[in-house]
PDB file of N, CA and C in Angstrom:
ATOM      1  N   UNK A   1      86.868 106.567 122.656  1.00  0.00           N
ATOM      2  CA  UNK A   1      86.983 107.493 121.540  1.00  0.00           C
ATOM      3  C   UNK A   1      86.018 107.032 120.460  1.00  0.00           C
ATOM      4  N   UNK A   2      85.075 107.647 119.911  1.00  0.00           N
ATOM      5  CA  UNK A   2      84.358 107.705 118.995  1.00  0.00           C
ATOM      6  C   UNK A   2      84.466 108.091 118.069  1.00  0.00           C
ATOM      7  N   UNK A   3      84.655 107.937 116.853  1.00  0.00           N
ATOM      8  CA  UNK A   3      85.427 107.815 115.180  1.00  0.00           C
ATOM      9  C   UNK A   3      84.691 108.523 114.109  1.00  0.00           C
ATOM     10  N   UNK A   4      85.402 109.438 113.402  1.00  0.00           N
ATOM     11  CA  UNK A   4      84.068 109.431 111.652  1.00  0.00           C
ATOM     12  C   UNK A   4      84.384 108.135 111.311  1.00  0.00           C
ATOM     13  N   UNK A   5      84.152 108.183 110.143  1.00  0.00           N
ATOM     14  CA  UNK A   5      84.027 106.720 109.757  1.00  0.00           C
ATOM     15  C   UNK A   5      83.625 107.224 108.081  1.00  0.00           C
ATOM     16  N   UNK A   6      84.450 107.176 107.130  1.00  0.00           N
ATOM     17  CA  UNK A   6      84.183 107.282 105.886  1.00  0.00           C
ATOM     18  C   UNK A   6      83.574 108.199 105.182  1.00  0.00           C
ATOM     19  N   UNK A   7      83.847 108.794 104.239  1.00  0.00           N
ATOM     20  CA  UNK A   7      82.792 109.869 103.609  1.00  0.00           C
ATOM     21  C   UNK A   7      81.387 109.946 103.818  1.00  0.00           C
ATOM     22  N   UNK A   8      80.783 108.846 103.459  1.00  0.00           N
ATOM     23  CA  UNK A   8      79.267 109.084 103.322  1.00  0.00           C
ATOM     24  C   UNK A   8      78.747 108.907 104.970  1.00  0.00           C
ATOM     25  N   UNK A   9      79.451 108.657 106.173  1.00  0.00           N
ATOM     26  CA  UNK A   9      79.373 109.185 107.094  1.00  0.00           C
ATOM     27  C   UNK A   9      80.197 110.040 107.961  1.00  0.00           C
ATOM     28  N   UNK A  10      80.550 111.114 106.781  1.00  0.00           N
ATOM     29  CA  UNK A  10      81.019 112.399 107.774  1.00  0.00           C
ATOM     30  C   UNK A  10      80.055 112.818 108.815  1.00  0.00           C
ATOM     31  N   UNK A  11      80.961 112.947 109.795  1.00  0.00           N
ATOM     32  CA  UNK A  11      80.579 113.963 110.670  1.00  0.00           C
ATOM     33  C   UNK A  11      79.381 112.790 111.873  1.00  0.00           C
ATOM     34  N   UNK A  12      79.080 111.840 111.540  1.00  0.00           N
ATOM     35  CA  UNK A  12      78.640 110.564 112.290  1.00  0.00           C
ATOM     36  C   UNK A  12      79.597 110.151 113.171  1.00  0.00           C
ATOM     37  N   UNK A  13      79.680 109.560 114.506  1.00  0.00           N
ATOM     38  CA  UNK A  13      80.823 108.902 115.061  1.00  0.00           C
ATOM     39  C   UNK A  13      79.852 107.642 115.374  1.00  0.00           C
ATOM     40  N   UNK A  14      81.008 106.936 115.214  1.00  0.00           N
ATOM     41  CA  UNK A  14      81.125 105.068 115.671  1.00  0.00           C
ATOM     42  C   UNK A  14      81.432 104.908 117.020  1.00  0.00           C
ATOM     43  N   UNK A  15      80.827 104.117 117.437  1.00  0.00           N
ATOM     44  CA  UNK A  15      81.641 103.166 118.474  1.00  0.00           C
ATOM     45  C   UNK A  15      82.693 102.254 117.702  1.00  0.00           C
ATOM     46  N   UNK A  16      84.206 101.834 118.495  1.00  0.00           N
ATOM     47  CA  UNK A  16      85.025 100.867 118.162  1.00  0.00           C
ATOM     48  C   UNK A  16      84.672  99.538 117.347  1.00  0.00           C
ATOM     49  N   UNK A  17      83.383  98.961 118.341  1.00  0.00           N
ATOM     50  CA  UNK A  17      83.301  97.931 117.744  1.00  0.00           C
ATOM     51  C   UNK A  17      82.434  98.045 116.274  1.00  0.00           C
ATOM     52  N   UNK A  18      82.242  98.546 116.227  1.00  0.00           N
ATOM     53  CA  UNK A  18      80.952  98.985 114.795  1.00  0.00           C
ATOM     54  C   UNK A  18      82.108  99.422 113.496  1.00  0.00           C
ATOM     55  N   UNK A  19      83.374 100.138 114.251  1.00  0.00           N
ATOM     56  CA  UNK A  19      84.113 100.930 113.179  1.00  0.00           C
ATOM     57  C   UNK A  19      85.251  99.217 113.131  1.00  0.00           C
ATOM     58  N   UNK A  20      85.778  99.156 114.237  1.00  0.00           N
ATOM     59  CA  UNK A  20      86.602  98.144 113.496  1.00  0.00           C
ATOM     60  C   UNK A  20      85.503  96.782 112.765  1.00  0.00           C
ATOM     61  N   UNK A  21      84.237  96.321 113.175  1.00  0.00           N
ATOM     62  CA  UNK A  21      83.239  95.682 112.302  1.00  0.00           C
ATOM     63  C   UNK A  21      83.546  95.914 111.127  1.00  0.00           C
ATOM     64  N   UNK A  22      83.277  97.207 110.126  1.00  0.00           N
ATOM     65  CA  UNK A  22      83.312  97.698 109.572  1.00  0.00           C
ATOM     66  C   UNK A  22      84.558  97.367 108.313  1.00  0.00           C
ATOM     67  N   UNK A  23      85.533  98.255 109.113  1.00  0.00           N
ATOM     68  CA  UNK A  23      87.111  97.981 108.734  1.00  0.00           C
ATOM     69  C   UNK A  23      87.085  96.462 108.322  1.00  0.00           C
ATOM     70  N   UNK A  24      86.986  95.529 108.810  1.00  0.00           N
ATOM     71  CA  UNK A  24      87.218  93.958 108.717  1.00  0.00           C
ATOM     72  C   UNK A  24      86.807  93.732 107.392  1.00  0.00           C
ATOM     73  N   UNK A  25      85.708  94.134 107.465  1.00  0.00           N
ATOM     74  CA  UNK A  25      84.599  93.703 105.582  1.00  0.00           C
ATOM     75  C   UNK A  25      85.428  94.381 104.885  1.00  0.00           C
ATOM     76  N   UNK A  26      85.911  96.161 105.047  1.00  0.00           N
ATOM     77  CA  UNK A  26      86.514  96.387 103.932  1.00  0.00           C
ATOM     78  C   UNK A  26      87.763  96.044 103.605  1.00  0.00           C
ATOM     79  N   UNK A  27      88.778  95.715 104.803  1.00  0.00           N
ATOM     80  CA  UNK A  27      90.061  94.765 104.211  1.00  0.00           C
ATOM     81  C   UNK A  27      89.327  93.324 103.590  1.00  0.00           C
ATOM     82  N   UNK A  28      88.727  93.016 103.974  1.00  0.00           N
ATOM     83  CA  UNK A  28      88.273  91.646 103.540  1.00  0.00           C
ATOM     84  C   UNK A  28      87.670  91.417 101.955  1.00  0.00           C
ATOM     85  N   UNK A  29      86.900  92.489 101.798  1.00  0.00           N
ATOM     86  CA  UNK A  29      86.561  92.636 100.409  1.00  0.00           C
ATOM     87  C   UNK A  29      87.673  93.143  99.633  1.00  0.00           C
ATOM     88  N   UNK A  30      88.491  93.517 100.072  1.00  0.00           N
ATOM     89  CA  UNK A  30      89.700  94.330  98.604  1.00  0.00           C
ATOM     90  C   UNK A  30      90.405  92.851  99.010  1.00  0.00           C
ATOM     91  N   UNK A  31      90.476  91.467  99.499  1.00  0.00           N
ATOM     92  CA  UNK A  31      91.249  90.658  99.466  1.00  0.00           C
ATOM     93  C   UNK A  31      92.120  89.804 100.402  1.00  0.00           C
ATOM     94  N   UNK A  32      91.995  90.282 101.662  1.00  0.00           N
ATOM     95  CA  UNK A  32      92.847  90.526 102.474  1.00  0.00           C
ATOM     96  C   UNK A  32      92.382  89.801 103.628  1.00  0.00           C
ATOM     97  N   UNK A  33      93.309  89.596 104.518  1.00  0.00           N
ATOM     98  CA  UNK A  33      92.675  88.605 105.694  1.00  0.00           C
ATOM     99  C   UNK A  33      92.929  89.787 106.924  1.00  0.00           C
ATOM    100  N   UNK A  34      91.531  89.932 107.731  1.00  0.00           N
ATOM    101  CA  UNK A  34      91.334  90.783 108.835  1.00  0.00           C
ATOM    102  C   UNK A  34      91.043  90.098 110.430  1.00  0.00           C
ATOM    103  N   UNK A  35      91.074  89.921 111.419  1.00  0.00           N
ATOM    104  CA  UNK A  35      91.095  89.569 112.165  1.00  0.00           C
ATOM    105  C   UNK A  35      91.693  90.401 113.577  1.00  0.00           C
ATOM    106  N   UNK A  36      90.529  90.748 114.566  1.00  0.00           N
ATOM    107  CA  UNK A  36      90.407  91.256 115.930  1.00  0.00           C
ATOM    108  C   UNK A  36      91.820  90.342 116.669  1.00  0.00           C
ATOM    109  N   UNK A  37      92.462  90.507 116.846  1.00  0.00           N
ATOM    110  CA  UNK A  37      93.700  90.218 118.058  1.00  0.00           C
ATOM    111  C   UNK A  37      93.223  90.402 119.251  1.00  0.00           C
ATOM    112  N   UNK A  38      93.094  91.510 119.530  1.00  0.00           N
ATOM    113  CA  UNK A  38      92.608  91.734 121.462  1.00  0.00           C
ATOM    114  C   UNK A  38      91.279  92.558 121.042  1.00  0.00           C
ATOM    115  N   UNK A  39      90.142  92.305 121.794  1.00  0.00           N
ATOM    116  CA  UNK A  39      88.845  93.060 122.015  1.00  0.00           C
ATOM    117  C   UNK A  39      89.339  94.288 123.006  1.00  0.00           C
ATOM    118  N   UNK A  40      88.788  95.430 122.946  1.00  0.00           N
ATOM    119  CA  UNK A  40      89.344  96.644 124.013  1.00  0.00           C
ATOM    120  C   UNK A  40      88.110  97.022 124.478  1.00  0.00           C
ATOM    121  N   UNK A  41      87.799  98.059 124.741  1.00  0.00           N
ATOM    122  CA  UNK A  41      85.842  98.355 125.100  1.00  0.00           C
ATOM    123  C   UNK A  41      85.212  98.845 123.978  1.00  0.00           C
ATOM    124  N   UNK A  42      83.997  98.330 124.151  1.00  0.00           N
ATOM    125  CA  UNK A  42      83.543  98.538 122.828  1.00  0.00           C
ATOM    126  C   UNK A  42      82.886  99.885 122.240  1.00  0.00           C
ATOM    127  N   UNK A  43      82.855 100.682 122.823  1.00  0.00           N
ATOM    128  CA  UNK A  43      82.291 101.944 122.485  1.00  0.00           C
ATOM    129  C   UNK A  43      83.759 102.972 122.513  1.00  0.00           C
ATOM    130  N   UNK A  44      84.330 102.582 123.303  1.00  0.00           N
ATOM    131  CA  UNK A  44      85.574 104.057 123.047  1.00  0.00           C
ATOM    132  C   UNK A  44      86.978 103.630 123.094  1.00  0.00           C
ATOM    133  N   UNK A  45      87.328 102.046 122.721  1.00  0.00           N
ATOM    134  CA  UNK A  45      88.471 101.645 123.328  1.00  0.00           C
ATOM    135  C   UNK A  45      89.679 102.492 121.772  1.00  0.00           C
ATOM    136  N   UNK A  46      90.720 102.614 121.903  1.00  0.00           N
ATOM    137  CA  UNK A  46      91.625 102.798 120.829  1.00  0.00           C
ATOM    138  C   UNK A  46      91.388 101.420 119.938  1.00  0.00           C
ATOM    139  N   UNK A  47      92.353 102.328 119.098  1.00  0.00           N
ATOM    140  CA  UNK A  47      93.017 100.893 118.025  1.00  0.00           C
ATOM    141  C   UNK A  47      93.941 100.841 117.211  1.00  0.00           C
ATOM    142  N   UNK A  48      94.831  99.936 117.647  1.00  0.00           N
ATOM    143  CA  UNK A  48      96.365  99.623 116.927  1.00  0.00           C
ATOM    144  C   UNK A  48      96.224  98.905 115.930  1.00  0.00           C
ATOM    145  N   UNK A  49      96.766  98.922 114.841  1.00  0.00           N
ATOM    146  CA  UNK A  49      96.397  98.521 113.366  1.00  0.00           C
ATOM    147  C   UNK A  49      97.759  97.887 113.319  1.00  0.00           C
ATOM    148  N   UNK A  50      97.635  96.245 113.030  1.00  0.00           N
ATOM    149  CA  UNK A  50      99.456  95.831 112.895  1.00  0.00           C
ATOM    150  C   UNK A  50      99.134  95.306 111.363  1.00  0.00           C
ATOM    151  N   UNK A  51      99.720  95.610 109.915  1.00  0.00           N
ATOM    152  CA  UNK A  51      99.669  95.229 108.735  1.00  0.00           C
ATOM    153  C   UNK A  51     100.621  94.297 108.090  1.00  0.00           C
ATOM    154  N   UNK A  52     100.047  93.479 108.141  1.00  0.00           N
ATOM    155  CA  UNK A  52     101.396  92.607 107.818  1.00  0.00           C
ATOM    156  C   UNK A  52     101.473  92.502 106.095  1.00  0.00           C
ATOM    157  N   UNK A  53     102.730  92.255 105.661  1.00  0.00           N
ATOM    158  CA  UNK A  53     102.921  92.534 103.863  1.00  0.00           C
ATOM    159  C   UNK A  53     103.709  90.646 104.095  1.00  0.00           C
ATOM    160  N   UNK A  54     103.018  89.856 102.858  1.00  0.00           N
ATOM    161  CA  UNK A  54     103.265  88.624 103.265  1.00  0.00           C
ATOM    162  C   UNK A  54     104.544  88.406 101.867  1.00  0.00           C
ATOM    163  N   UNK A  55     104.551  89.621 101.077  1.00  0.00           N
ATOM    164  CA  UNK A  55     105.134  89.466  99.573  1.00  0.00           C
ATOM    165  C   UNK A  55     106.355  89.519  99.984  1.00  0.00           C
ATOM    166  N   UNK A  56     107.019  90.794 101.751  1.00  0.00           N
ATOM    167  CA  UNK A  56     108.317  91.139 101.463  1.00  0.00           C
ATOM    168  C   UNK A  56     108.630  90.797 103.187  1.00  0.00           C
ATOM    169  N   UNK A  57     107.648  90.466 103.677  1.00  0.00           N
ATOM    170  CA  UNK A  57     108.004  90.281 105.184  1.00  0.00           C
ATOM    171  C   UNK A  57     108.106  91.214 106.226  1.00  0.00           C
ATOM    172  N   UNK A  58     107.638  92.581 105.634  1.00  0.00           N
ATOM    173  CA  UNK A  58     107.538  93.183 106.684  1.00  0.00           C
ATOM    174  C   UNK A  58     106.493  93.742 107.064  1.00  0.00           C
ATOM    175  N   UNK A  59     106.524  94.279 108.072  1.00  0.00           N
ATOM    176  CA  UNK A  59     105.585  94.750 108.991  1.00  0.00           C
ATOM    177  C   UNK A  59     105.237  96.039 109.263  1.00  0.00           C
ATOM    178  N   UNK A  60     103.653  96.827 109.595  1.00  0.00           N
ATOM    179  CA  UNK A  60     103.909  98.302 110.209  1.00  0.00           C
ATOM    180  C   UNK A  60     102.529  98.389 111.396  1.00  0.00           C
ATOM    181  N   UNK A  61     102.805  99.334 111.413  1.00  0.00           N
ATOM    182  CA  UNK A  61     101.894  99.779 112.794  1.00  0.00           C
ATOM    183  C   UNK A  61     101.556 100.738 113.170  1.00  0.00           C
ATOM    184  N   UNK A  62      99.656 101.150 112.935  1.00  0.00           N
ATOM    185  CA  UNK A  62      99.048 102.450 112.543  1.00  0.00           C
ATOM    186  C   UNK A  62      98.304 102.429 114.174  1.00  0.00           C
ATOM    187  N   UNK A  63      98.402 103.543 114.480  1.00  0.00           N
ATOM    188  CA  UNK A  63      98.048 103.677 115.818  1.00  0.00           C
ATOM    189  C   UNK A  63      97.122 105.310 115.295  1.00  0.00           C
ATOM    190  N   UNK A  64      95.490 105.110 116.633  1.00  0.00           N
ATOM    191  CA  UNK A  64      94.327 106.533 116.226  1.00  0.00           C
ATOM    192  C   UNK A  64      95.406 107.616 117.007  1.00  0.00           C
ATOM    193  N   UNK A  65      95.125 109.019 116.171  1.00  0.00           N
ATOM    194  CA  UNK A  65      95.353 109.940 116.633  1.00  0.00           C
ATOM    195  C   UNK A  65      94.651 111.141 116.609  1.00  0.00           C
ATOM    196  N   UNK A  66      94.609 112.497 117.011  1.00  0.00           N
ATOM    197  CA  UNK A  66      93.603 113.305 116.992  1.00  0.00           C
ATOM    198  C   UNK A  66      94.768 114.864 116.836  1.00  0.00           C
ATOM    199  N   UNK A  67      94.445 115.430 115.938  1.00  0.00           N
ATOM    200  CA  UNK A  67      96.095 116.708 115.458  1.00  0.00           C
ATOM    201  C   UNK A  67      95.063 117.509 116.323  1.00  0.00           C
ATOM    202  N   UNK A  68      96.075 118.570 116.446  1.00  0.00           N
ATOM    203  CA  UNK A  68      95.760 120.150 116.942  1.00  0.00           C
ATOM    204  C   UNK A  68      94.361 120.605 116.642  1.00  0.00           C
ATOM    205  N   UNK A  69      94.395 120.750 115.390  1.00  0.00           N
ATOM    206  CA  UNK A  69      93.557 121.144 114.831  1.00  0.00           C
ATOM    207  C   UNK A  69      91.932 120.036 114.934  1.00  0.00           C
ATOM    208  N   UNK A  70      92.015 118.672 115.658  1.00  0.00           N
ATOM    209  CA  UNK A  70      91.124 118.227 115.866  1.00  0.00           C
ATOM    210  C   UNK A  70      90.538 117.272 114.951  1.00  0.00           C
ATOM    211  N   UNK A  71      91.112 117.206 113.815  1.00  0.00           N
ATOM    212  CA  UNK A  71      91.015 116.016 112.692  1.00  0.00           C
ATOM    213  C   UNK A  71      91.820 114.408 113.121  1.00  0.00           C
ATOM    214  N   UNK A  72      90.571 113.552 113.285  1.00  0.00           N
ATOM    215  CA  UNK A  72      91.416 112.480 113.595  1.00  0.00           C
ATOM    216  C   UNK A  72      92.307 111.901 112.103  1.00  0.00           C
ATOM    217  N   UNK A  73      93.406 111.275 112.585  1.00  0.00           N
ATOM    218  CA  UNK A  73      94.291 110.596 112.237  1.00  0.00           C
ATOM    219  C   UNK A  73      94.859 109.131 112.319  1.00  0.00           C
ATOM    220  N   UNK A  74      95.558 108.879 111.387  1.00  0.00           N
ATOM    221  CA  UNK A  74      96.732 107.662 111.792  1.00  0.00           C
ATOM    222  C   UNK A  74      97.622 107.642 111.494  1.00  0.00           C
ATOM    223  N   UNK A  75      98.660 107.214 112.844  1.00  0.00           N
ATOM    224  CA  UNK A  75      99.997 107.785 112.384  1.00  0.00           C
ATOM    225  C   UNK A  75     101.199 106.441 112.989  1.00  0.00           C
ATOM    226  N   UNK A  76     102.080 106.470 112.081  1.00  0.00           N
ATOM    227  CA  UNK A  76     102.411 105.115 112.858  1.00  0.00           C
ATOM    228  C   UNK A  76     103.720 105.321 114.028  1.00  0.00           C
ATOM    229  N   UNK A  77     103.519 104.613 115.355  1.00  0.00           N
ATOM    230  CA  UNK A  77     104.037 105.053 116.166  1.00  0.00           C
ATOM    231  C   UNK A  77     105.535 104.713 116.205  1.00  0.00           C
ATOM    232  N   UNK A  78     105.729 103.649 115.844  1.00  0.00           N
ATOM    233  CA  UNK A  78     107.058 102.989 116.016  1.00  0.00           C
ATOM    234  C   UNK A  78     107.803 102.824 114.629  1.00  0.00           C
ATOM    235  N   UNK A  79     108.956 103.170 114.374  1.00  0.00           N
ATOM    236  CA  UNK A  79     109.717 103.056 112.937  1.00  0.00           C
ATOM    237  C   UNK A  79     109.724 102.067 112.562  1.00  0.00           C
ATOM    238  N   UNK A  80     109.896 101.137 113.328  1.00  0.00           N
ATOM    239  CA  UNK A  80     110.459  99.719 112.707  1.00  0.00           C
ATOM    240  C   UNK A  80     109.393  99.111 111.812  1.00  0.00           C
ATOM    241  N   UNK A  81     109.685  97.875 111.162  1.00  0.00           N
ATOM    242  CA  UNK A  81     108.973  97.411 110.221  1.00  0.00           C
ATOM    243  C   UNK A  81     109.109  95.627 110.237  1.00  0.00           C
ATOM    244  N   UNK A  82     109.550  95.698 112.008  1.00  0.00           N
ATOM    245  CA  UNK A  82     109.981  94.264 112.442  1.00  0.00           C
ATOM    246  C   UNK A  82     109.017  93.515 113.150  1.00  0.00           C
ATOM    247  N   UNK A  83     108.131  93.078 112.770  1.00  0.00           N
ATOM    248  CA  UNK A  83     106.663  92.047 113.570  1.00  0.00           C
ATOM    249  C   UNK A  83     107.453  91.885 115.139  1.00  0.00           C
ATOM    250  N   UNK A  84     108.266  91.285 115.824  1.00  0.00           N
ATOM    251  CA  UNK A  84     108.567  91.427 117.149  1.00  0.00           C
ATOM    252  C   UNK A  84     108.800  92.960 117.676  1.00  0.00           C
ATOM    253  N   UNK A  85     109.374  93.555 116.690  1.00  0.00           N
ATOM    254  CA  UNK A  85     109.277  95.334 117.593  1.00  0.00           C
ATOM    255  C   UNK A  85     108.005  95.164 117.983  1.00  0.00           C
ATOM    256  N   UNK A  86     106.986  95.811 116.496  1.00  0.00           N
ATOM    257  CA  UNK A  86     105.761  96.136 116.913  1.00  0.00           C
ATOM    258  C   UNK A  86     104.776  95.013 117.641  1.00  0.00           C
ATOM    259  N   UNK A  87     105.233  93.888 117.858  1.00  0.00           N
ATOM    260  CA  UNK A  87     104.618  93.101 119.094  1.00  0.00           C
ATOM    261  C   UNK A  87     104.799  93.621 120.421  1.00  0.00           C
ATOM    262  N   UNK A  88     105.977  94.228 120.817  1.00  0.00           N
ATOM    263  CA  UNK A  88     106.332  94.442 121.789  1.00  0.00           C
ATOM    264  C   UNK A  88     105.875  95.757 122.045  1.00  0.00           C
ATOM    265  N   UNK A  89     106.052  96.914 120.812  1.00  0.00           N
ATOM    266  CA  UNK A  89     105.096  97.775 121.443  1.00  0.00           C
ATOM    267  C   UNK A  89     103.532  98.302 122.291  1.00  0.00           C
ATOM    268  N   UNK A  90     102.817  96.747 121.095  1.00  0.00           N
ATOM    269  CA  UNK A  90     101.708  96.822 121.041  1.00  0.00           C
ATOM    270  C   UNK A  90     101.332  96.274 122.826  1.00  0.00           C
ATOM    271  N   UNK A  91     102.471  95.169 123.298  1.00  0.00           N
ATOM    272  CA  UNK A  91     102.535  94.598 124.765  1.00  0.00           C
ATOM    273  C   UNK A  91     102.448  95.591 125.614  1.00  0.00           C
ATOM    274  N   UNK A  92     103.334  97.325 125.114  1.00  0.00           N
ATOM    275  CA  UNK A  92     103.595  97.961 125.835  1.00  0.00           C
ATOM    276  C   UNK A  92     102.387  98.772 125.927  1.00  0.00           C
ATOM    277  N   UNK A  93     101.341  98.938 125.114  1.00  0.00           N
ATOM    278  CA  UNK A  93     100.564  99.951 124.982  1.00  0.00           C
ATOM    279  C   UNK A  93      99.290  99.209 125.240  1.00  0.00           C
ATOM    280  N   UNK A  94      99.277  98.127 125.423  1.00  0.00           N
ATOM    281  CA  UNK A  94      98.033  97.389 126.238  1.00  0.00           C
ATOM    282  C   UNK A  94      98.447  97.362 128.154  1.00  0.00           C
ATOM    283  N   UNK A  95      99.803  97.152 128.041  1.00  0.00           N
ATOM    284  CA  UNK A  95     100.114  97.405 129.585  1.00  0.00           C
ATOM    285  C   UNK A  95      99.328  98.646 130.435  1.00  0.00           C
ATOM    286  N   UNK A  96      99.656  99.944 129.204  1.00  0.00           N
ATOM    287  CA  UNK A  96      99.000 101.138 129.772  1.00  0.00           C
ATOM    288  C   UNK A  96      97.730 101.602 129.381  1.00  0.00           C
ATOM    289  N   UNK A  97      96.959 100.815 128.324  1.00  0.00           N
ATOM    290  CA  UNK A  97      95.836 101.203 128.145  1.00  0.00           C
ATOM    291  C   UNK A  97      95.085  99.942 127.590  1.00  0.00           C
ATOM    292  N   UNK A  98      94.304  99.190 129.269  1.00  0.00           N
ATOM    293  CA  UNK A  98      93.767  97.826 128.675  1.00  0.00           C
ATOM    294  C   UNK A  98      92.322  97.833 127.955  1.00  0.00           C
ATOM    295  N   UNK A  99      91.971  99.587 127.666  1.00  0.00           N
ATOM    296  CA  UNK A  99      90.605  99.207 126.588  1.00  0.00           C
ATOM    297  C   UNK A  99      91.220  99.459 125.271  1.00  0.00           C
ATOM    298  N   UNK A 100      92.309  99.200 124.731  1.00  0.00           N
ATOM    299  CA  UNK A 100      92.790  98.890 123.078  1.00  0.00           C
ATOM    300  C   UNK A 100      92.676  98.016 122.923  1.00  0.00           C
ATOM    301  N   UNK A 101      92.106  98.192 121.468  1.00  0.00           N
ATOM    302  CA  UNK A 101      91.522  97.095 120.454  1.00  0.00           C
ATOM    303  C   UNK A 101      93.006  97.053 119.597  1.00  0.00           C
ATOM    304  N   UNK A 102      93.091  95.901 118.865  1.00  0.00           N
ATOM    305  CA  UNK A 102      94.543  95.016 118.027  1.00  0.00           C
ATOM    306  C   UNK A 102      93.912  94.720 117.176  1.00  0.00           C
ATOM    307  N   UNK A 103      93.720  95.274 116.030  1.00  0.00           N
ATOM    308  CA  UNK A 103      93.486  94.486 114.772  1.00  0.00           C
ATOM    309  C   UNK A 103      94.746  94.102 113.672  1.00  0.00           C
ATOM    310  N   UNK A 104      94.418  93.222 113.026  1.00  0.00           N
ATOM    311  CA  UNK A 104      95.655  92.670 112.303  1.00  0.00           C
ATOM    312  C   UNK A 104      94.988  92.179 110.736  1.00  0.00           C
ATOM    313  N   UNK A 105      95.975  92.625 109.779  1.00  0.00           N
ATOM    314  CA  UNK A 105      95.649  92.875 108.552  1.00  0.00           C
ATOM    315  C   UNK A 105      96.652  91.821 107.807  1.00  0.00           C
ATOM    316  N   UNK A 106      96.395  90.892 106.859  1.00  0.00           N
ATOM    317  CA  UNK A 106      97.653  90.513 106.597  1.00  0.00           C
ATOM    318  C   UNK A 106      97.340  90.318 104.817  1.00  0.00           C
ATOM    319  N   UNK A 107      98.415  91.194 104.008  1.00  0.00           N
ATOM    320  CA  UNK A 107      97.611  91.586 102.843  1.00  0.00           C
ATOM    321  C   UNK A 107      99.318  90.935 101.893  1.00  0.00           C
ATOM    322  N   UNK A 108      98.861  90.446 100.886  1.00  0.00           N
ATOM    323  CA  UNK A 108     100.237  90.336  99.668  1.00  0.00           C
ATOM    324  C   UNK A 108     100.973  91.932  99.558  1.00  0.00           C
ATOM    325  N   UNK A 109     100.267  92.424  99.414  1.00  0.00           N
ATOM    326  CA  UNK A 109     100.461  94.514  99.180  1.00  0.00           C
ATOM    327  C   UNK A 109     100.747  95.025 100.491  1.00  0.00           C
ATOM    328  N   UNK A 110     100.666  94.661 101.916  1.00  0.00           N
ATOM    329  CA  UNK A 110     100.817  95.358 102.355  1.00  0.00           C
ATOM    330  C   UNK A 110      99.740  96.587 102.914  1.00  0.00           C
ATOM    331  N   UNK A 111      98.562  96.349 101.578  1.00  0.00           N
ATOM    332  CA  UNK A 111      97.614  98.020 102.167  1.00  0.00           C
ATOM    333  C   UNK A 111      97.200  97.961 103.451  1.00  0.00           C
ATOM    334  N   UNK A 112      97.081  99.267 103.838  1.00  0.00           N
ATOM    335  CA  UNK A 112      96.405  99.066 105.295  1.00  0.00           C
ATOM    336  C   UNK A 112      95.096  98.908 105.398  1.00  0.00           C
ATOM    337  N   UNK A 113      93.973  99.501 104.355  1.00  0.00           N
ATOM    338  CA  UNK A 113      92.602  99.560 104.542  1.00  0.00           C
ATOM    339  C   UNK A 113      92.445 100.677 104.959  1.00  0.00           C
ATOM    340  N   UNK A 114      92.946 101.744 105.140  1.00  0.00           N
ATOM    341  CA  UNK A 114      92.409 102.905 105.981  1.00  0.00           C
ATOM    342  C   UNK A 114      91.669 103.814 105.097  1.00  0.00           C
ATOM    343  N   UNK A 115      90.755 104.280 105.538  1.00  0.00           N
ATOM    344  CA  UNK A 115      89.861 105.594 104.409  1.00  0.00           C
ATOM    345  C   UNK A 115      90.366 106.595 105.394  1.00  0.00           C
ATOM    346  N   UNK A 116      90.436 107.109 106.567  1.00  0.00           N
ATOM    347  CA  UNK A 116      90.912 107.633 107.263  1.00  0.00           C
ATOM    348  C   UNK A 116      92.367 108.559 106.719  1.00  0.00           C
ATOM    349  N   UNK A 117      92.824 110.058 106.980  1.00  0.00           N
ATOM    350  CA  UNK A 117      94.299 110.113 106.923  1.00  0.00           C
ATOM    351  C   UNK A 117      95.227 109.495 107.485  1.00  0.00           C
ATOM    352  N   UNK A 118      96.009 109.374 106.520  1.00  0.00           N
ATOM    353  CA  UNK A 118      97.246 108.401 107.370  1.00  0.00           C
ATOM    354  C   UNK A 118      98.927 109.386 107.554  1.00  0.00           C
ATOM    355  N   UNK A 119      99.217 109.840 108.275  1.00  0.00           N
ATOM    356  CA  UNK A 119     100.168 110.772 108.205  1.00  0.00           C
ATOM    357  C   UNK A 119     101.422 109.727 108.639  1.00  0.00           C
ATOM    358  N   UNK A 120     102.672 110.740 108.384  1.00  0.00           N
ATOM    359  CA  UNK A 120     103.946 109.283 108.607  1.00  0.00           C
ATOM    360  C   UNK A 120     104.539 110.332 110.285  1.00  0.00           C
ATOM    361  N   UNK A 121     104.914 109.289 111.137  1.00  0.00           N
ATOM    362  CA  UNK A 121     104.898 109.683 112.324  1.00  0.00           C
ATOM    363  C   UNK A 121     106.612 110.601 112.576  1.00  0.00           C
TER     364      UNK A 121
END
């Protein structure tokens, strides 16, 4: 899957590795510690976003999506807000799809970094 990637490249698509590249600097510059978990393929693999909030202990988990209407998205798949749920999901969704990429965010706030929409699942 190939990505927009930010305003000033609407309508451009990324490869994975270029967009989560990308992503890393900008959690990294607002503060935040970014770091690749699992490599997936690098031109079209997905990507599971696990955010960790270090202020209150919990956890979430933004997974790519693509609506009806064809606007990609992120939406988070699993309710919980428990670092072992969404470990275990993330186990489950590499089981069935081994070109996902795992990135992991771990911020005082919580933000995710996304410029992207983020819809609630």
């Amino acid at each position: 899957m190939t990505r927009p990637f930010g305003p000033s490249w609407q309508g451009m698509l990324l490869s994975t590795d270029l967009w989560v590249s990308a992503f890393i600097r900008r959690a990294e510059s607002g503060g935040a510690f970014a770091v690749v978990v699992r490599k997936g393929d690098l031109r079209a693999g997905a990507v599971l976003l696990k955010v960790l909030n270090r202020t209150d202990g919990t956890a979430r988990l933004y997974s790519e999506a693509v609506r009806m209407d064809g606007e990609a998205v992120w939406m988070q798949p699993a309710g919980s807000q428990d670092e072992p749920d969404l470990d275990r999901y993330i186990e489950r969704a590499v089981r069935i799809d081994p070109d996902v990429w795992v990135v992991e965010v771990e911020d005082r706030e919580g933000r995710h970094f996304l410029q992207e929409r983020v819809e609630r699942g």
